[in-house]
PDB file of N, CA and C in Angstrom:
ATOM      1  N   UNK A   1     -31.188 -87.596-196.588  1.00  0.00           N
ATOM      2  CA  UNK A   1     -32.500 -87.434-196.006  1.00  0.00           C
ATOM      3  C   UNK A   1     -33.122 -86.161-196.554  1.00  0.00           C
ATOM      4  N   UNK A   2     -34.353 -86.116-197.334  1.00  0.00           N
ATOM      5  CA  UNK A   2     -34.899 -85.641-197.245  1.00  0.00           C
ATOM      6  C   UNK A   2     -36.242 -85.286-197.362  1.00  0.00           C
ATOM      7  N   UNK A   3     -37.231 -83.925-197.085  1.00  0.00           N
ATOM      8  CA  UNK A   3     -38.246 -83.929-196.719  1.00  0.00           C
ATOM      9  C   UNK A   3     -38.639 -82.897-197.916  1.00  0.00           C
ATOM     10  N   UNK A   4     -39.830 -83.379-199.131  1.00  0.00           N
ATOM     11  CA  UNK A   4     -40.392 -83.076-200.336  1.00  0.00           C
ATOM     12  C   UNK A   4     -39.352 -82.450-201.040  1.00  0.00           C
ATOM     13  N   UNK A   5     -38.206 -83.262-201.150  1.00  0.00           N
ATOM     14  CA  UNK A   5     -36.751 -82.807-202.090  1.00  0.00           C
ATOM     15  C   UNK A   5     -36.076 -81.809-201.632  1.00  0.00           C
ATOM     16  N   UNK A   6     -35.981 -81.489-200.705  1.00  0.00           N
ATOM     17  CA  UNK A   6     -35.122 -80.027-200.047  1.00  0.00           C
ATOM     18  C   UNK A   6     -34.252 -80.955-198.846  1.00  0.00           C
ATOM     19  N   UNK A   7     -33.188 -80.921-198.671  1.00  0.00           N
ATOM     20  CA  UNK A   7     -32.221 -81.691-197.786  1.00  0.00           C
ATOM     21  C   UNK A   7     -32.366 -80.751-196.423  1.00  0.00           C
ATOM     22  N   UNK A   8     -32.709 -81.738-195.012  1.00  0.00           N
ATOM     23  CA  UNK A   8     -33.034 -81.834-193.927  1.00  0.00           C
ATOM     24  C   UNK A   8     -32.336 -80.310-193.410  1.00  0.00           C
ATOM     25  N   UNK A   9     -30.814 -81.187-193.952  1.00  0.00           N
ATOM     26  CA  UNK A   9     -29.682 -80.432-193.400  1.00  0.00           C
ATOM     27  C   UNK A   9     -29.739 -79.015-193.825  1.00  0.00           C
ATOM     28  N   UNK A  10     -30.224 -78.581-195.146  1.00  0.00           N
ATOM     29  CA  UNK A  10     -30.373 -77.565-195.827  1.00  0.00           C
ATOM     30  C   UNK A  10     -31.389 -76.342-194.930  1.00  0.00           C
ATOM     31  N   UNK A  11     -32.543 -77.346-194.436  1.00  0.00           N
ATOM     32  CA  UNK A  11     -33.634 -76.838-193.780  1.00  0.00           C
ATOM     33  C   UNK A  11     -32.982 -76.857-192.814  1.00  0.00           C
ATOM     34  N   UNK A  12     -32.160 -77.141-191.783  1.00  0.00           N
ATOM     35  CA  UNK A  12     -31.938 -76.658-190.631  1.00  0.00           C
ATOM     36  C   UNK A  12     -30.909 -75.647-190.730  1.00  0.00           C
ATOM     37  N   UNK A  13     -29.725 -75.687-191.754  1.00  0.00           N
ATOM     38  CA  UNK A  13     -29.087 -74.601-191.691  1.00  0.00           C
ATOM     39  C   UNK A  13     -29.993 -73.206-192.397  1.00  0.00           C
ATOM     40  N   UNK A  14     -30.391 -73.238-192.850  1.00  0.00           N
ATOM     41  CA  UNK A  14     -31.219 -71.714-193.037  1.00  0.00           C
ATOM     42  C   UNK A  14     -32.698 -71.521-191.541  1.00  0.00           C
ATOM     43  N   UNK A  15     -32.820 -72.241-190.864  1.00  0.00           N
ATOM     44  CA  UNK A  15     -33.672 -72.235-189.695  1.00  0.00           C
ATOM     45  C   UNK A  15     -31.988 -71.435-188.877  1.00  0.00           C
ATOM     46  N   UNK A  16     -31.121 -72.226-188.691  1.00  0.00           N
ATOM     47  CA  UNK A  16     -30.263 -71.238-187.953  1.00  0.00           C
ATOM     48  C   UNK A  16     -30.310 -70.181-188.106  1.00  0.00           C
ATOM     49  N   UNK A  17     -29.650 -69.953-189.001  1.00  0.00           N
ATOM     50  CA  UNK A  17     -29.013 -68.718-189.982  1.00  0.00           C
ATOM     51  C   UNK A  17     -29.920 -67.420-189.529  1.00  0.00           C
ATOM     52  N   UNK A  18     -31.833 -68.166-189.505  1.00  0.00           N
ATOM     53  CA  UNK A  18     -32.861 -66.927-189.248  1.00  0.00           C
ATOM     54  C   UNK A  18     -32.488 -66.856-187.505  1.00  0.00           C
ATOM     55  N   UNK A  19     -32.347 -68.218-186.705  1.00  0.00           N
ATOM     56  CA  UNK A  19     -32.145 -67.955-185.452  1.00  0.00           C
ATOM     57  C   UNK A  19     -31.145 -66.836-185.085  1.00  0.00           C
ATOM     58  N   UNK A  20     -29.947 -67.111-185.800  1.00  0.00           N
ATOM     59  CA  UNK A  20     -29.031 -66.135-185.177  1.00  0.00           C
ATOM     60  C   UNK A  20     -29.308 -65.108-185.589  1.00  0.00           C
ATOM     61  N   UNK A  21     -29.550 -64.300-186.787  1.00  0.00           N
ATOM     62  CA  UNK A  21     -30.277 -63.006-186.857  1.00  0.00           C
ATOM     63  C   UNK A  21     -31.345 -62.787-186.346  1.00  0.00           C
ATOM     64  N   UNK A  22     -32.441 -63.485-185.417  1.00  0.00           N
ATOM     65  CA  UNK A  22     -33.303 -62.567-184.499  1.00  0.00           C
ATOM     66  C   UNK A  22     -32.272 -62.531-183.409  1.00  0.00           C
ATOM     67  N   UNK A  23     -31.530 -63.741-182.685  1.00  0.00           N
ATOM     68  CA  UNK A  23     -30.768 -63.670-181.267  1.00  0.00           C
ATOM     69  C   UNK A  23     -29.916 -62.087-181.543  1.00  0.00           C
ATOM     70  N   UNK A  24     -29.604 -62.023-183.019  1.00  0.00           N
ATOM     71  CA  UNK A  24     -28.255 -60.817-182.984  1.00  0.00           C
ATOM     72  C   UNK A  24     -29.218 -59.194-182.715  1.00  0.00           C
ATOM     73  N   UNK A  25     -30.064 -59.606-183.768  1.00  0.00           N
ATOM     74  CA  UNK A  25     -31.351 -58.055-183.376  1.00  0.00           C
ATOM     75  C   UNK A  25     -31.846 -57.939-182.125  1.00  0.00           C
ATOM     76  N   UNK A  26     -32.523 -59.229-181.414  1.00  0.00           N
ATOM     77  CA  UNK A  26     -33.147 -58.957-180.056  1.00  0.00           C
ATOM     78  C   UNK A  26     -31.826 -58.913-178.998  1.00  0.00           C
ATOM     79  N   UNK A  27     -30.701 -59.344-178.953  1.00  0.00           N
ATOM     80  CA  UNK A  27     -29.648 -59.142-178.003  1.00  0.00           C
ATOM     81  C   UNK A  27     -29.096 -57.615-178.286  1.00  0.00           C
ATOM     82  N   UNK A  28     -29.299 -56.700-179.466  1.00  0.00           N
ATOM     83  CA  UNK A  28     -28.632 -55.958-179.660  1.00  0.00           C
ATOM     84  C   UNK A  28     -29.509 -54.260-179.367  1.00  0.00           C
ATOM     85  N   UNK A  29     -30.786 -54.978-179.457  1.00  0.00           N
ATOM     86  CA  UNK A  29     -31.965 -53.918-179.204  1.00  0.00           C
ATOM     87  C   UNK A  29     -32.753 -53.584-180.307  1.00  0.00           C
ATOM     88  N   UNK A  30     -32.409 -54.398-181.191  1.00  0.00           N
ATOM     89  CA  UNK A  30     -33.037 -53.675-182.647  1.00  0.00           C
ATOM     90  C   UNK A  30     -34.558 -54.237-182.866  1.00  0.00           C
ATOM     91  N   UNK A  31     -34.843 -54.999-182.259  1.00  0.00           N
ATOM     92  CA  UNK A  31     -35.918 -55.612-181.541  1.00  0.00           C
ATOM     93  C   UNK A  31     -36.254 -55.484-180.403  1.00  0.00           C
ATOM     94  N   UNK A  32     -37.461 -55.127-179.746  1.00  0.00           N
ATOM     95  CA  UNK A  32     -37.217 -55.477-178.424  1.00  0.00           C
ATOM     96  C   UNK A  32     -38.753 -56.828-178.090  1.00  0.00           C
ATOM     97  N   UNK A  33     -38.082 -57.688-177.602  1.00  0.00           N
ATOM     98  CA  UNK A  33     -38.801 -59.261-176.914  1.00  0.00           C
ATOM     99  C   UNK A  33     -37.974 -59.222-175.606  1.00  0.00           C
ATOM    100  N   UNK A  34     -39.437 -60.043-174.809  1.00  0.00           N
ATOM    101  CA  UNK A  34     -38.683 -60.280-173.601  1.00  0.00           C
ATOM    102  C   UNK A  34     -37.524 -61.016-173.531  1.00  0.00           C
ATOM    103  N   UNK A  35     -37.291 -60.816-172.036  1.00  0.00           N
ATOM    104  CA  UNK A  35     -35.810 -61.769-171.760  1.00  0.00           C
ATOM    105  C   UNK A  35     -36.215 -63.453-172.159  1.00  0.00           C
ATOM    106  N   UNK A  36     -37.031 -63.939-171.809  1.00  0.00           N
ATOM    107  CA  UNK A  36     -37.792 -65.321-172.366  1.00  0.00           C
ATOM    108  C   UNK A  36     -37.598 -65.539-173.271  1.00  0.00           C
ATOM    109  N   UNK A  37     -38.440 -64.877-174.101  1.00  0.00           N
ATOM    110  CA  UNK A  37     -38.282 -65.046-175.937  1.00  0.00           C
ATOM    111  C   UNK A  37     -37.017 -65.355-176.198  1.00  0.00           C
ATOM    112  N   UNK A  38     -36.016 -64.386-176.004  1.00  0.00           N
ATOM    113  CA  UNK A  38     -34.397 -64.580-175.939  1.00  0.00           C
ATOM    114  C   UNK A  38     -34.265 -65.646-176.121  1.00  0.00           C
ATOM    115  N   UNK A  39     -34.493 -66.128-174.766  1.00  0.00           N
ATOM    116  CA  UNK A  39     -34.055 -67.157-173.643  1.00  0.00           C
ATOM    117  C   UNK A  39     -34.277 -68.441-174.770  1.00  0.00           C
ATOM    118  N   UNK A  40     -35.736 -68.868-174.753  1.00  0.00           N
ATOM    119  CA  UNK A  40     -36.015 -70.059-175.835  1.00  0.00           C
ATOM    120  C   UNK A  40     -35.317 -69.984-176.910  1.00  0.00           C
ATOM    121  N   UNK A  41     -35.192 -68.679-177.860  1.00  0.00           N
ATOM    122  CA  UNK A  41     -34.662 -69.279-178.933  1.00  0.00           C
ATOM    123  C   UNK A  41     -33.452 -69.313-178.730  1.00  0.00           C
ATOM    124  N   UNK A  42     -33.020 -68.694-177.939  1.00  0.00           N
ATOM    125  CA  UNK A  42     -31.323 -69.399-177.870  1.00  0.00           C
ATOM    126  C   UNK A  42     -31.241 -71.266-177.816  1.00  0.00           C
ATOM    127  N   UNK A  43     -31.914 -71.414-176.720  1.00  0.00           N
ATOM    128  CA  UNK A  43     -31.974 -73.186-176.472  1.00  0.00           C
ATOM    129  C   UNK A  43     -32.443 -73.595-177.855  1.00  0.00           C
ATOM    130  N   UNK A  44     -33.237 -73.051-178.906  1.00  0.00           N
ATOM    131  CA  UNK A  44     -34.038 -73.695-180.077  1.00  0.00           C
ATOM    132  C   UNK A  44     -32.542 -73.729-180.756  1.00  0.00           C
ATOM    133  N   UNK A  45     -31.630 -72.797-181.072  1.00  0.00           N
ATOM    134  CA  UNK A  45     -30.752 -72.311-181.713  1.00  0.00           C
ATOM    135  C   UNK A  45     -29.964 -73.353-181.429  1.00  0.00           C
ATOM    136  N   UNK A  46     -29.590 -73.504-180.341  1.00  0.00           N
ATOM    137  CA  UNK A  46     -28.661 -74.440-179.970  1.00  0.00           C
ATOM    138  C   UNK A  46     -28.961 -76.167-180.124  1.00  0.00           C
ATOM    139  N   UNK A  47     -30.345 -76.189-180.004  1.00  0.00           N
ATOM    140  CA  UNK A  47     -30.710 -77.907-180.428  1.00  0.00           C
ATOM    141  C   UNK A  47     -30.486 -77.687-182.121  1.00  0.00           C
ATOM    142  N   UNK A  48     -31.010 -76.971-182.616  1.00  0.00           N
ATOM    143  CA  UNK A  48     -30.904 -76.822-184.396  1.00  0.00           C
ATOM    144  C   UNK A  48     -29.333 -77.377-184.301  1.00  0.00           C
ATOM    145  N   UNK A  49     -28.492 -76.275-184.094  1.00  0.00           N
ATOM    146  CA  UNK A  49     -27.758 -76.161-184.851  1.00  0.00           C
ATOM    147  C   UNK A  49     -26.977 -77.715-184.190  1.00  0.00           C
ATOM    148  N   UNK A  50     -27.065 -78.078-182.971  1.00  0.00           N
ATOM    149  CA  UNK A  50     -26.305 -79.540-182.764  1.00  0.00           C
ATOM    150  C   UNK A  50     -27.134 -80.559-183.813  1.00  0.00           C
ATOM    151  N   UNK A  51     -28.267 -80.624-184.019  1.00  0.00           N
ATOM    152  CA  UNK A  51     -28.545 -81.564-185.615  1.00  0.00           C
ATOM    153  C   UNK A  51     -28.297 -81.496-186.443  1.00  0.00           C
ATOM    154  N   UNK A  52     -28.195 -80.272-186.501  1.00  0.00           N
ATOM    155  CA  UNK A  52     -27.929 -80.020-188.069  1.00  0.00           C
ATOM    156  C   UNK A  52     -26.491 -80.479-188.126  1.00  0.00           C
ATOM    157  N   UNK A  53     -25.315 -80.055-186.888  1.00  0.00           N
ATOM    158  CA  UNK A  53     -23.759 -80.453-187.174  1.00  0.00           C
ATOM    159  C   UNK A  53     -23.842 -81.729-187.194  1.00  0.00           C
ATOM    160  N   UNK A  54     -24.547 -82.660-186.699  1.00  0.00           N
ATOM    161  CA  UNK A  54     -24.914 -84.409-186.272  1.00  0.00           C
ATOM    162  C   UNK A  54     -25.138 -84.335-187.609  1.00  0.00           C
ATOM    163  N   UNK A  55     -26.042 -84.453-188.195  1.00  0.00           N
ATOM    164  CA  UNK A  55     -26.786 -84.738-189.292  1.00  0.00           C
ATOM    165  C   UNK A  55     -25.757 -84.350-190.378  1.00  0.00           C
ATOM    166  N   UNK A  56     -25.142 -83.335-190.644  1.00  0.00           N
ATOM    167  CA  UNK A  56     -23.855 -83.306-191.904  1.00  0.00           C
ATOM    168  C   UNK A  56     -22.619 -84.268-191.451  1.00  0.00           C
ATOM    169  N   UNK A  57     -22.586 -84.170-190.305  1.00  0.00           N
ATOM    170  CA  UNK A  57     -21.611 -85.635-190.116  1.00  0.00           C
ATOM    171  C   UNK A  57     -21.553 -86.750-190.343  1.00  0.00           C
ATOM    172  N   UNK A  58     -23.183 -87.776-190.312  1.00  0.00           N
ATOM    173  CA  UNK A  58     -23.530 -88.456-190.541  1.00  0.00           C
ATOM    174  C   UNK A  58     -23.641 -88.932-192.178  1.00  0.00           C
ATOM    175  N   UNK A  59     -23.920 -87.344-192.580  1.00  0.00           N
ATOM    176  CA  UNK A  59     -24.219 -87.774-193.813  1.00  0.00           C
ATOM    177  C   UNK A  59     -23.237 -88.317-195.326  1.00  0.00           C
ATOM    178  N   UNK A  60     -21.886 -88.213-194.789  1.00  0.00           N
ATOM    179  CA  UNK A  60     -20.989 -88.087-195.286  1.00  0.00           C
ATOM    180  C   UNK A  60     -20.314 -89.453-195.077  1.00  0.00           C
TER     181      UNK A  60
END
């Protein structure tokens, strides 16, 4: 699967990759966002990254 030649899976693992480096800066203080902000992208983080593991499973 993919979307204008770049693989889905590709695009969601580098969408993580940026998730967990804001979660690691804003949990750590090096940022400061509210507790919210946090809050969502953790849940965003966590739907990504369960497709993205679905989606390399599948793909194989």
């Amino acid at each position: 699967m993919e979307i204008g030649g770049i693989s889905i899976i590709l695009i969601l693992g580098i969408l993580n990759f940026l998730l967990i480096l804001f979660q690691l800066s804003s949990g750590l203080r090096l940022i400061k966002v509210p507790f919210g902000v946090h809050k969502r992208t953790g849940m965003t983080l966590f739907v990504s990254a369960a497709l993205h593991a679905t989606l390399a499973l599948l793909s194989n």
